[in-house]
N, C-alpha and C. Protein backbone atom coordinates (compact mmCIF):
# COMPACT_ATOMS: atom_id res chain seq x y z
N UNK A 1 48.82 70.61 84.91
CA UNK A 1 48.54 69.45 85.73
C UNK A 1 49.65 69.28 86.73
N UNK A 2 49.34 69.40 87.95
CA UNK A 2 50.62 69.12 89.17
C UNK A 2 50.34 67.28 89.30
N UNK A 3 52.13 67.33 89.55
CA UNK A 3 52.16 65.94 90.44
C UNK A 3 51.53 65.72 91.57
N UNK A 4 51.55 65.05 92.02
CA UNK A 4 51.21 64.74 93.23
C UNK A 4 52.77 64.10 94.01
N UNK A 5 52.94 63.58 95.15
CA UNK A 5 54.18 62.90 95.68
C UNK A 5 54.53 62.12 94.85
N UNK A 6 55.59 61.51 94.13
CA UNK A 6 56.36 61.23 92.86
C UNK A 6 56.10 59.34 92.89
N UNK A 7 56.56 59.56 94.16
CA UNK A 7 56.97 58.00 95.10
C UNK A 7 55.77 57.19 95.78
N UNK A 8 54.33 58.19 95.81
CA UNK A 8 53.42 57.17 96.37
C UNK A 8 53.90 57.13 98.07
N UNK A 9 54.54 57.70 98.70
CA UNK A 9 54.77 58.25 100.32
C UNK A 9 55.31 59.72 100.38
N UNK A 10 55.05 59.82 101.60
CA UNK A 10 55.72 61.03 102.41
C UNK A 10 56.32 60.78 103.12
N UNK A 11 57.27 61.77 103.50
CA UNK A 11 58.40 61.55 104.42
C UNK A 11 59.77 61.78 103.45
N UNK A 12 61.17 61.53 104.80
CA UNK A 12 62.36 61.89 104.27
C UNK A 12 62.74 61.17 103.01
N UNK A 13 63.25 61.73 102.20
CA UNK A 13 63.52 60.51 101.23
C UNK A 13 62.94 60.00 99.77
N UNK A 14 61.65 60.72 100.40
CA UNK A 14 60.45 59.91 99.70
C UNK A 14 60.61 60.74 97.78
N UNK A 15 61.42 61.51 97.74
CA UNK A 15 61.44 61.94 96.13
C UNK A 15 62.48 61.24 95.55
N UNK A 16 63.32 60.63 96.57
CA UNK A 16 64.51 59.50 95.87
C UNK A 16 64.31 58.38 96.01
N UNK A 17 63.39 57.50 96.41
CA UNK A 17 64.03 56.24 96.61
C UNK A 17 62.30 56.13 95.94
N UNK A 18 62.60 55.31 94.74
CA UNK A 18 61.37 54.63 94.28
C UNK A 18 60.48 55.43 93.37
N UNK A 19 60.96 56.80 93.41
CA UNK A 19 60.18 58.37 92.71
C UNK A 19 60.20 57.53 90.85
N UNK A 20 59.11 58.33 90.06
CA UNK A 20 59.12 57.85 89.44
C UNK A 20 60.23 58.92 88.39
N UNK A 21 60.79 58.79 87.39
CA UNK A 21 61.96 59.68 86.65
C UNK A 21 61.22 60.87 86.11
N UNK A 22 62.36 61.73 86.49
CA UNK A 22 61.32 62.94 85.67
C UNK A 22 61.80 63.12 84.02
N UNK A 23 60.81 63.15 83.11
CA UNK A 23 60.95 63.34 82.26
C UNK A 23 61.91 64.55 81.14
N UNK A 24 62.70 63.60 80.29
CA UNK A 24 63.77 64.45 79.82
C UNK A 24 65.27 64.25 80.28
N UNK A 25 64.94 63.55 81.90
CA UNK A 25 66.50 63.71 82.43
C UNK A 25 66.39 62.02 83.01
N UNK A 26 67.87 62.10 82.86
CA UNK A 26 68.47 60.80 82.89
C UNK A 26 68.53 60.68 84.57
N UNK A 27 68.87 59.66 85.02
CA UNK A 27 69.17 59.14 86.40
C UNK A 27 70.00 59.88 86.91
N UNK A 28 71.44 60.36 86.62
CA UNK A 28 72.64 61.32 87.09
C UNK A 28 72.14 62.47 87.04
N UNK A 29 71.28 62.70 85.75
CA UNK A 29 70.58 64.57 86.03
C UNK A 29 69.57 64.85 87.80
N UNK A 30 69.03 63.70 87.51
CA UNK A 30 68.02 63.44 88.43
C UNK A 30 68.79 63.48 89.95
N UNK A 31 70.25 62.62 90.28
CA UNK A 31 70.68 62.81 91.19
C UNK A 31 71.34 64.18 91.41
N UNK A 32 71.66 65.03 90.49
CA UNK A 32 72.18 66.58 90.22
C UNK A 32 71.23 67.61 90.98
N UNK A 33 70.17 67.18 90.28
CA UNK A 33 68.58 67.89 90.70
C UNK A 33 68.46 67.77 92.41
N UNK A 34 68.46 66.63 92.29
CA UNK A 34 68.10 66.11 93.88
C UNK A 34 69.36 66.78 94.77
N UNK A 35 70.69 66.90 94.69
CA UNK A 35 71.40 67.21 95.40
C UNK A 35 71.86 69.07 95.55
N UNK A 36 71.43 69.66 94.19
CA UNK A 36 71.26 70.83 94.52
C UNK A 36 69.71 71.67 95.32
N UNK A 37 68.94 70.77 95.20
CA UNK A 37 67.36 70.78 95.84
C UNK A 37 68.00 70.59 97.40
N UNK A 38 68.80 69.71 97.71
CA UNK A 38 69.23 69.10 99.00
C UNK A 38 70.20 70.53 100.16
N UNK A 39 70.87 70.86 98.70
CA UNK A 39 71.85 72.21 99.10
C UNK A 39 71.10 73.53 99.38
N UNK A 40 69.95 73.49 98.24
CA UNK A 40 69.10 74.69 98.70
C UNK A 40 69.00 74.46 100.04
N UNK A 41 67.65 73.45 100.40
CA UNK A 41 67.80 73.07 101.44
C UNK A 41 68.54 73.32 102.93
N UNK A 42 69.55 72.99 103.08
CA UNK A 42 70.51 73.10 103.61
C UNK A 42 71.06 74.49 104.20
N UNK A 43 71.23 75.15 103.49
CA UNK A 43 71.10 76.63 103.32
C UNK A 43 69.85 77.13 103.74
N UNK A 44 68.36 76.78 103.50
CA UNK A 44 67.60 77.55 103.93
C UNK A 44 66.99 76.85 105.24
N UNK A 45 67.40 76.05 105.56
CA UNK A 45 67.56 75.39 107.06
C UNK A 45 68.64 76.28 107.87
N UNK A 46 69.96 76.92 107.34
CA UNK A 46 70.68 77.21 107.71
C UNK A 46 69.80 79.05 108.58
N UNK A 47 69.59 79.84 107.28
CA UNK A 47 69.10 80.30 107.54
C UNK A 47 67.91 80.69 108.29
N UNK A 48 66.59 79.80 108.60
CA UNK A 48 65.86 79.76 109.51
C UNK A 48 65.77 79.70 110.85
N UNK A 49 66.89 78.91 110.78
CA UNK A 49 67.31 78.88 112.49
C UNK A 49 68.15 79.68 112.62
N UNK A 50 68.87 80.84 111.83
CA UNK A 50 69.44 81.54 112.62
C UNK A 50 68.47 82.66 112.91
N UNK A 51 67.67 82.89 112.06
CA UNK A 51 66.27 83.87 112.87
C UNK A 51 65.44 83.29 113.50
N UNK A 52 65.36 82.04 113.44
CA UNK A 52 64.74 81.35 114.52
C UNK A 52 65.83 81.43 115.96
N UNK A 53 66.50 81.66 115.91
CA UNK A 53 67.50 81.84 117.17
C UNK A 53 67.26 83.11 118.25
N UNK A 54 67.19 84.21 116.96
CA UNK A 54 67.08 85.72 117.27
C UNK A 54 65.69 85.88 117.87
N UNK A 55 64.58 85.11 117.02
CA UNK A 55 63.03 85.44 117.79
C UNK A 55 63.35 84.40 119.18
N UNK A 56 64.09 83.34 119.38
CA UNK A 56 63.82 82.57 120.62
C UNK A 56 64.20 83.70 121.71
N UNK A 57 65.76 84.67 121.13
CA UNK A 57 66.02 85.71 122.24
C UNK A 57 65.54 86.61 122.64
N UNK A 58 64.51 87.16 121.54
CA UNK A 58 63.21 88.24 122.02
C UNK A 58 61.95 87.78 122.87
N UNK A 59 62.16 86.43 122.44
CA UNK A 59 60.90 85.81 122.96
C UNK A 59 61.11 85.49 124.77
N UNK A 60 62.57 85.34 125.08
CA UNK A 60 62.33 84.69 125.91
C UNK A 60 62.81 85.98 126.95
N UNK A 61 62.92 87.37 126.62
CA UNK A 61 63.22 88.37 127.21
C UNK A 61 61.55 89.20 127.50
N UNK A 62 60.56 88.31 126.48
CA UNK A 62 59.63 89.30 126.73
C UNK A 62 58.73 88.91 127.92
N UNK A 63 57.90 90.58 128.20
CA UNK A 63 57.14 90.44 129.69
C UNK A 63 55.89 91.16 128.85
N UNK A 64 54.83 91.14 129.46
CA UNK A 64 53.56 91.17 128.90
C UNK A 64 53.31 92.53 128.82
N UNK A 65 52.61 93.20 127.99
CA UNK A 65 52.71 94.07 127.49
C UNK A 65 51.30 95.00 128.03
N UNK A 66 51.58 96.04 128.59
CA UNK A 66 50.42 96.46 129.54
C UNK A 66 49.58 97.45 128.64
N UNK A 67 48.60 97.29 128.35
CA UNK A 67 47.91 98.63 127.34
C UNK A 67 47.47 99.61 127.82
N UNK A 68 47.66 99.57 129.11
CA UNK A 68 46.83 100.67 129.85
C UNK A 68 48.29 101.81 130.02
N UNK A 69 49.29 101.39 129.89
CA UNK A 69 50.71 102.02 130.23
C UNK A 69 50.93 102.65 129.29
N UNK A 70 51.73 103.97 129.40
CA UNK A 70 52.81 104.89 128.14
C UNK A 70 53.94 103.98 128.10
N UNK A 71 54.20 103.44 127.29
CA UNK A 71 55.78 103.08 127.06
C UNK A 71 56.56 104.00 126.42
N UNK A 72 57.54 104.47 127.05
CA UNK A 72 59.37 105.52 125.95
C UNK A 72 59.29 104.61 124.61
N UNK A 73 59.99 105.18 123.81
CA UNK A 73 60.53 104.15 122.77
C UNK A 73 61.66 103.49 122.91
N UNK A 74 62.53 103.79 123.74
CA UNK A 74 63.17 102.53 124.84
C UNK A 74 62.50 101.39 124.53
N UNK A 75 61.13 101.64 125.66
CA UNK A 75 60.91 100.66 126.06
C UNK A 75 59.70 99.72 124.97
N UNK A 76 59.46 100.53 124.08
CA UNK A 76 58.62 99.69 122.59
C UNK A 76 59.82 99.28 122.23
N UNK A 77 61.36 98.95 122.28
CA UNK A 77 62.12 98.54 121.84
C UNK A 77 62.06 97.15 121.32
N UNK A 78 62.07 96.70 122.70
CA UNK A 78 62.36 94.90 122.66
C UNK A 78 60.30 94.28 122.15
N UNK A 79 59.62 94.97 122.21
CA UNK A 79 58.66 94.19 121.32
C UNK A 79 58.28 94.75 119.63
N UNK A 80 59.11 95.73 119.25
CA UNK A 80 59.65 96.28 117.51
C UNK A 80 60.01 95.15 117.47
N UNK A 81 61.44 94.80 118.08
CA UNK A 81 62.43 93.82 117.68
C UNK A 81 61.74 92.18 117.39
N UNK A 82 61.16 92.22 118.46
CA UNK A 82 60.02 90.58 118.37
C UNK A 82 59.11 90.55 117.46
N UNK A 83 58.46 91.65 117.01
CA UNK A 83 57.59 91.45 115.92
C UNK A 83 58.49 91.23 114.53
N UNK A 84 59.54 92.69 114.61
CA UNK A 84 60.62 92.04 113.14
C UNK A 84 60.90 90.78 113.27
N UNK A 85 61.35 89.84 114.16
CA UNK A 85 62.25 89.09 114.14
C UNK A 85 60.96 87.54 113.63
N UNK A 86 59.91 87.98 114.37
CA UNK A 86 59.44 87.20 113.90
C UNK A 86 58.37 86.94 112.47
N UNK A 87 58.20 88.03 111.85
CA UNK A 87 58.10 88.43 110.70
C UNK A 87 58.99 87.67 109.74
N UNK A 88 60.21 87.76 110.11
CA UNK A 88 61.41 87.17 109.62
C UNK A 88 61.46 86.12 109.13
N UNK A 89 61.08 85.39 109.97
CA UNK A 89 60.96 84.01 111.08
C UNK A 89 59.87 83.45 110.63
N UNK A 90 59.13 84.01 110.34
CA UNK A 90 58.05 83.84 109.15
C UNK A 90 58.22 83.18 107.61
N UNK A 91 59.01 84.47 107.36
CA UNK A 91 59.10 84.29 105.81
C UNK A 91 60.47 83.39 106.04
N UNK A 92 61.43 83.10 106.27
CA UNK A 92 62.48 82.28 106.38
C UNK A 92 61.95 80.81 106.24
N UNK A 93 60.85 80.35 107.41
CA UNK A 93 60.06 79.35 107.63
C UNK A 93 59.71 79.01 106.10
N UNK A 94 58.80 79.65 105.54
CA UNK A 94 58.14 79.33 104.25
C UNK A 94 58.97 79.07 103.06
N UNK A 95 60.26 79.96 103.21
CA UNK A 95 61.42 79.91 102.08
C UNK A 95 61.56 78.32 102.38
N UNK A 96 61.88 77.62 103.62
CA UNK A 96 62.60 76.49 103.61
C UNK A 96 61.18 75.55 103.28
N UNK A 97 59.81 75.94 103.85
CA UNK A 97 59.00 74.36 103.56
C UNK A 97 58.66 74.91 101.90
N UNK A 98 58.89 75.70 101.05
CA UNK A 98 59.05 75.52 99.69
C UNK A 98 60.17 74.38 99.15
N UNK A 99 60.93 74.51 99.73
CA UNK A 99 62.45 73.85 99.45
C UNK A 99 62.02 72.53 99.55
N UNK A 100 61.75 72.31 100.96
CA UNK A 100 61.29 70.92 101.24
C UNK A 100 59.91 69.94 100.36
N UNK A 101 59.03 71.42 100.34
CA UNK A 101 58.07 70.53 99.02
C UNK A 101 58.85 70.33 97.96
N UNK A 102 59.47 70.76 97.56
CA UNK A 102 60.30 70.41 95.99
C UNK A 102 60.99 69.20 96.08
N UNK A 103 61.77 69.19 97.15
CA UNK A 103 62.17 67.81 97.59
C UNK A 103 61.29 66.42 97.61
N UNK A 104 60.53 66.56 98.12
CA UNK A 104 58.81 65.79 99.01
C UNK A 104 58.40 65.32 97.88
N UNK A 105 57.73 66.08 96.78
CA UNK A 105 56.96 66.57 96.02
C UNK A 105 57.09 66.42 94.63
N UNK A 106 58.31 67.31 94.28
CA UNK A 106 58.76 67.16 92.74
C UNK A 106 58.26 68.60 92.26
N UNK A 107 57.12 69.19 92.82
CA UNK A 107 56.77 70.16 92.39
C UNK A 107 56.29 71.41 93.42
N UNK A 108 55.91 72.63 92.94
CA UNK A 108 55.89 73.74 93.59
C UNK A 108 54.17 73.97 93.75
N UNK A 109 53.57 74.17 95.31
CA UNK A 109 52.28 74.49 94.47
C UNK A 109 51.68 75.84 94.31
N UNK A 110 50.19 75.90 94.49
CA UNK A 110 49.95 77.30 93.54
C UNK A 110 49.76 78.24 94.43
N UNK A 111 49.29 78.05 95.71
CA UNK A 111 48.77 78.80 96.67
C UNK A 111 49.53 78.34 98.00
N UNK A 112 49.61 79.40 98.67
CA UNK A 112 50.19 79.28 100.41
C UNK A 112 49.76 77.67 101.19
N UNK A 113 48.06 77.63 100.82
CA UNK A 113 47.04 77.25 101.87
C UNK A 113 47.37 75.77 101.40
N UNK A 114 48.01 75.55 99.94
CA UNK A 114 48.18 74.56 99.62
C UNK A 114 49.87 73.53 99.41
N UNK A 115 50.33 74.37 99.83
CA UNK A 115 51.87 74.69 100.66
C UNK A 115 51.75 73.90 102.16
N UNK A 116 51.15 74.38 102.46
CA UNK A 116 50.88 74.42 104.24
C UNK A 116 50.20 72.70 104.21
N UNK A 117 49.14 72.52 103.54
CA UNK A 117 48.60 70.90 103.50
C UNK A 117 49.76 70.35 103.44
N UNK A 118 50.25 70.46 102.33
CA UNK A 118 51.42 69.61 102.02
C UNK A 118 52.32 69.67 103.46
N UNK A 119 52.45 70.49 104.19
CA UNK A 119 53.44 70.26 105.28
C UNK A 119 53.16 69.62 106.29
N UNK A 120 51.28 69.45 106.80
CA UNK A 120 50.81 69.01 107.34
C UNK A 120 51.37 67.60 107.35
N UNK A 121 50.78 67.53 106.05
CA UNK A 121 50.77 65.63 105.66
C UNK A 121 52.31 65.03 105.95
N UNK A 122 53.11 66.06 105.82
CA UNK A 122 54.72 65.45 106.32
C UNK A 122 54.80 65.89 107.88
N UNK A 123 53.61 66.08 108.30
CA UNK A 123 53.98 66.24 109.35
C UNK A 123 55.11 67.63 110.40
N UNK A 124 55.02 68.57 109.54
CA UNK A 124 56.05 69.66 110.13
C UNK A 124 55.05 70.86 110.74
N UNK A 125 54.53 70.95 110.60
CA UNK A 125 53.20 71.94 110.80
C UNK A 125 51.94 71.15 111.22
N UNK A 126 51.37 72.23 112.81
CA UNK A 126 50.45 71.48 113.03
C UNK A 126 49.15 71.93 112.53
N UNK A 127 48.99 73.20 111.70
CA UNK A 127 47.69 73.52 111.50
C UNK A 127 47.49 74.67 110.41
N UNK A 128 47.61 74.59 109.33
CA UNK A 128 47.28 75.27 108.06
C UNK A 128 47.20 77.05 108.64
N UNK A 129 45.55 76.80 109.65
CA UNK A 129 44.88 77.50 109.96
C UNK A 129 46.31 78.67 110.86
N UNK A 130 47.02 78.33 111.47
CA UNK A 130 47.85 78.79 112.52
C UNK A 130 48.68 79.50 111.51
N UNK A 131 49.03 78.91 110.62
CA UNK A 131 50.06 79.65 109.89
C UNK A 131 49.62 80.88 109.25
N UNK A 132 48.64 80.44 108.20
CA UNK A 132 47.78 82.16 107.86
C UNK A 132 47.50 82.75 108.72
N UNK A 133 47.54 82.31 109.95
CA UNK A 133 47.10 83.44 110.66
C UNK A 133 48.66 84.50 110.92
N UNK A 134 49.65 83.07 111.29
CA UNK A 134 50.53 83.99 111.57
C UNK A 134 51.37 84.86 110.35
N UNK A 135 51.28 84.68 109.31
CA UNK A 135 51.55 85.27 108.29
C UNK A 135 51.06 86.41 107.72
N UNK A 136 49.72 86.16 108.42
CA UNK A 136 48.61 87.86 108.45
C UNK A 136 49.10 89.01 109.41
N UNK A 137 50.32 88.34 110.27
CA UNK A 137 50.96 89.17 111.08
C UNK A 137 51.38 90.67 111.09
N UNK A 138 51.84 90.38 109.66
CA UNK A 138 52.20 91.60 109.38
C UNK A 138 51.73 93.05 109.46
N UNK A 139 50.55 92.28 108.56
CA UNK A 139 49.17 93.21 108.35
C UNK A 139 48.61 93.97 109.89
N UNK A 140 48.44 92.95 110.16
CA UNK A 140 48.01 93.75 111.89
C UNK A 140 49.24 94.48 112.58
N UNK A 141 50.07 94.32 112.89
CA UNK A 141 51.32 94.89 113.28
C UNK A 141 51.21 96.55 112.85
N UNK A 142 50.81 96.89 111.21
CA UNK A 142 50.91 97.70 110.68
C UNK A 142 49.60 98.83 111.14
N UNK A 143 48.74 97.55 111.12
CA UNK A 143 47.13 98.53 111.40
C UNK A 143 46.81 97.92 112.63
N UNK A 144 47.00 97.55 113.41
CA UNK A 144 46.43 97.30 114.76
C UNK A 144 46.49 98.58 115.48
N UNK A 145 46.45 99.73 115.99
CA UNK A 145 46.67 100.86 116.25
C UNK A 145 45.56 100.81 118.26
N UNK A 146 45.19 100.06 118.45
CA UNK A 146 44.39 100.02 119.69
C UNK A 146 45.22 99.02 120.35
N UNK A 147 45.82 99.35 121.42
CA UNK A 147 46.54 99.08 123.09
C UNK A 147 46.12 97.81 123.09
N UNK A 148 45.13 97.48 123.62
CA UNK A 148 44.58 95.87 123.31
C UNK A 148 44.64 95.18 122.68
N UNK A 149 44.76 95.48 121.38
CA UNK A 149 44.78 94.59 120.25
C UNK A 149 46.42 94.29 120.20
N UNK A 150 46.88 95.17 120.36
CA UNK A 150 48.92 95.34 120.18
C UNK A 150 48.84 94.03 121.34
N UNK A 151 48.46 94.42 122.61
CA UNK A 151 48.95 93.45 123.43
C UNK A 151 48.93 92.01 123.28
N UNK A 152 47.29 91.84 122.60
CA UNK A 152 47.13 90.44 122.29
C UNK A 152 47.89 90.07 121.19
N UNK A 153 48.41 90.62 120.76
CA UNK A 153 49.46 90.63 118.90
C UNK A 153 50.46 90.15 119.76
N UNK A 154 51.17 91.00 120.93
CA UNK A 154 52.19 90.66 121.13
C UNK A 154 52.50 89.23 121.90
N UNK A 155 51.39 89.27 122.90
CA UNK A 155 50.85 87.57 123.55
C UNK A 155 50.91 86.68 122.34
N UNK A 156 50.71 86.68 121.44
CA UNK A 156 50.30 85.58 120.74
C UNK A 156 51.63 85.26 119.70
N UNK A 157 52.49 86.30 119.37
CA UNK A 157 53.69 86.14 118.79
C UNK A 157 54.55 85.10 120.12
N UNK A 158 54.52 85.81 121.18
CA UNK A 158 55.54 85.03 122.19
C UNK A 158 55.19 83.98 122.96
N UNK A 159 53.67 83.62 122.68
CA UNK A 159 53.34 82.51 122.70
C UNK A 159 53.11 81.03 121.59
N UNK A 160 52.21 81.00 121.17
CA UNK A 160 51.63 79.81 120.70
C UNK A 160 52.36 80.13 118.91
N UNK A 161 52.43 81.48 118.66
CA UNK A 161 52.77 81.37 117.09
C UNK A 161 54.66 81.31 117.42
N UNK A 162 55.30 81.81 118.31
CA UNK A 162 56.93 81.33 118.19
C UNK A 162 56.67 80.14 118.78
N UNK A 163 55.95 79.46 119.40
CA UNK A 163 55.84 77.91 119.83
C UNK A 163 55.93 77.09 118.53
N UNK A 164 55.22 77.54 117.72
CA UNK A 164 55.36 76.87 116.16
C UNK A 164 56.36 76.65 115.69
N UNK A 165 56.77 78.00 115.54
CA UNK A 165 57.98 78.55 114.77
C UNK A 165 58.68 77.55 114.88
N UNK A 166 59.16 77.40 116.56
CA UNK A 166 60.02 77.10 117.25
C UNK A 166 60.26 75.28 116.93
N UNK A 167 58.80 74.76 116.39
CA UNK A 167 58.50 73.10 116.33
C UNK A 167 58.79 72.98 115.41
N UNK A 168 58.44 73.71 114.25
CA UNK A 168 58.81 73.36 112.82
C UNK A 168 60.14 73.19 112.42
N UNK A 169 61.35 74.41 113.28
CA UNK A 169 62.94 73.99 113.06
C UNK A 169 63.22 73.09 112.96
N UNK A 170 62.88 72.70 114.49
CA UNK A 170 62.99 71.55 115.07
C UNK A 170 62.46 70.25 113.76
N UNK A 171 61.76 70.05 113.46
CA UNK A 171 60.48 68.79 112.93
C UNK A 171 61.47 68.85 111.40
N UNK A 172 61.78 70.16 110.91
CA UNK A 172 62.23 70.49 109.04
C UNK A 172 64.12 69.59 109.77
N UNK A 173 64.35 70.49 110.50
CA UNK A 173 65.82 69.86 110.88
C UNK A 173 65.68 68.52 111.05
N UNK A 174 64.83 67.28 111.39
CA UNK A 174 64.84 66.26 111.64
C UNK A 174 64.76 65.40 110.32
N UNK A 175 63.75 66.20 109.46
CA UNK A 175 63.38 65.89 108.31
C UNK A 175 64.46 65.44 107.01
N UNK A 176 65.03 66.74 107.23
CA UNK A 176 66.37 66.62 106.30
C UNK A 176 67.81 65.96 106.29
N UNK A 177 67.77 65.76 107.91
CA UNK A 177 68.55 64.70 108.33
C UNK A 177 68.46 63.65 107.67
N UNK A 178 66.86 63.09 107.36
CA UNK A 178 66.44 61.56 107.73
C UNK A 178 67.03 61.44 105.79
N UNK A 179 66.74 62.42 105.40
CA UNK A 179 66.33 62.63 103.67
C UNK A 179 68.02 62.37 103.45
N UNK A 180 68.84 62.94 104.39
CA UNK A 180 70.48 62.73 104.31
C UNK A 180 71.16 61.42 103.89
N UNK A 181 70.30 61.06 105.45
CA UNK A 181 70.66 59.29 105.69
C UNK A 181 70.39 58.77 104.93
N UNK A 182 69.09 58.60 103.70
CA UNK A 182 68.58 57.81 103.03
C UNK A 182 69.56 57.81 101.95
């Protein structure tokens, strides 16, 4: 049986102030819990944005990718690098809104798709749908093998899916602030 939000809200804060006790542990365990949850945290905020840093520098070097052209491997260079980085950038992302559900939450849930709601409802993510997709990234990267399809892979990494990326830092960094202050 999963919890649901502990506290009856969402938002910063919302697993400390008013949460109901978790069973077994005393109030000081509970603040122990909460402050190494806070440190994870912290750390995997730390980490996200620094590959969130690295995809902003691929991203903002890239030029559109012509399928009709031979590229050297030179020049497949700088969009290798944008797909790793944002691959990365990916899984970094998800390491930290795990963190943050645990915080939020109290608990871990069972599936991605149900990960992603939960982020919705706090507001850090704008669309479930966007994320599986971009997380399916991989997969295509690997088997996309047609000029066209690469290009639109690569359009869509340096567009609208690092646009995400790029909101969620932003939105999780604001988040954890607020969870600070409280």
């Amino acid at each position: 049986m999963r919890r649901e939000n502990r506290c009856g809200r969402h938002g910063p804060g919302a697993a400390g102030r008013g949460a109901t006790r978790l069973p077994g542990i005393d109030r000081q365990g509970e603040t122990a819990v909460s402050a190494s949850l806070q440190a994870l945290a912290t750390d995997a905020l730390r980490k996200a944005t620094a590959t969130l840093d690295l995809l902003r520098h691929s991203v903002s070097r890239y030029r559109p990718y012509d399928a009709k052209r031979e590229y050297t491997p030179d020049e497949l260079e700088p969009y290798d690098a944008m797909c790793d980085r944002f691959i990365r950038a990916v899984e970094m992302s998800v390491r930290l809104m795990r963190t943050i559900e645990r915080l939020a939450f109290g608990d871990a849930s069972v599936t991605f798709r149900d990960l992603l709601h939960r982020m919705e409802k706090l507001e850090l993510v704008s669309s479930t749908g966007l994320w599986i997709d971009m997380r399916d990234v991989r997969n295509r990267v690997v088997h996309d093998y047609l000029p066209e399809q690469v290009a639109a892979l690569y359009a869509d990494i340096a567009g609208p899916y690092a646009s995400e990326l790029f909101s969620f830092g932003e939105k999780a960094a604001s988040w954890l602030r607020g969870l600070e202050e409280s």
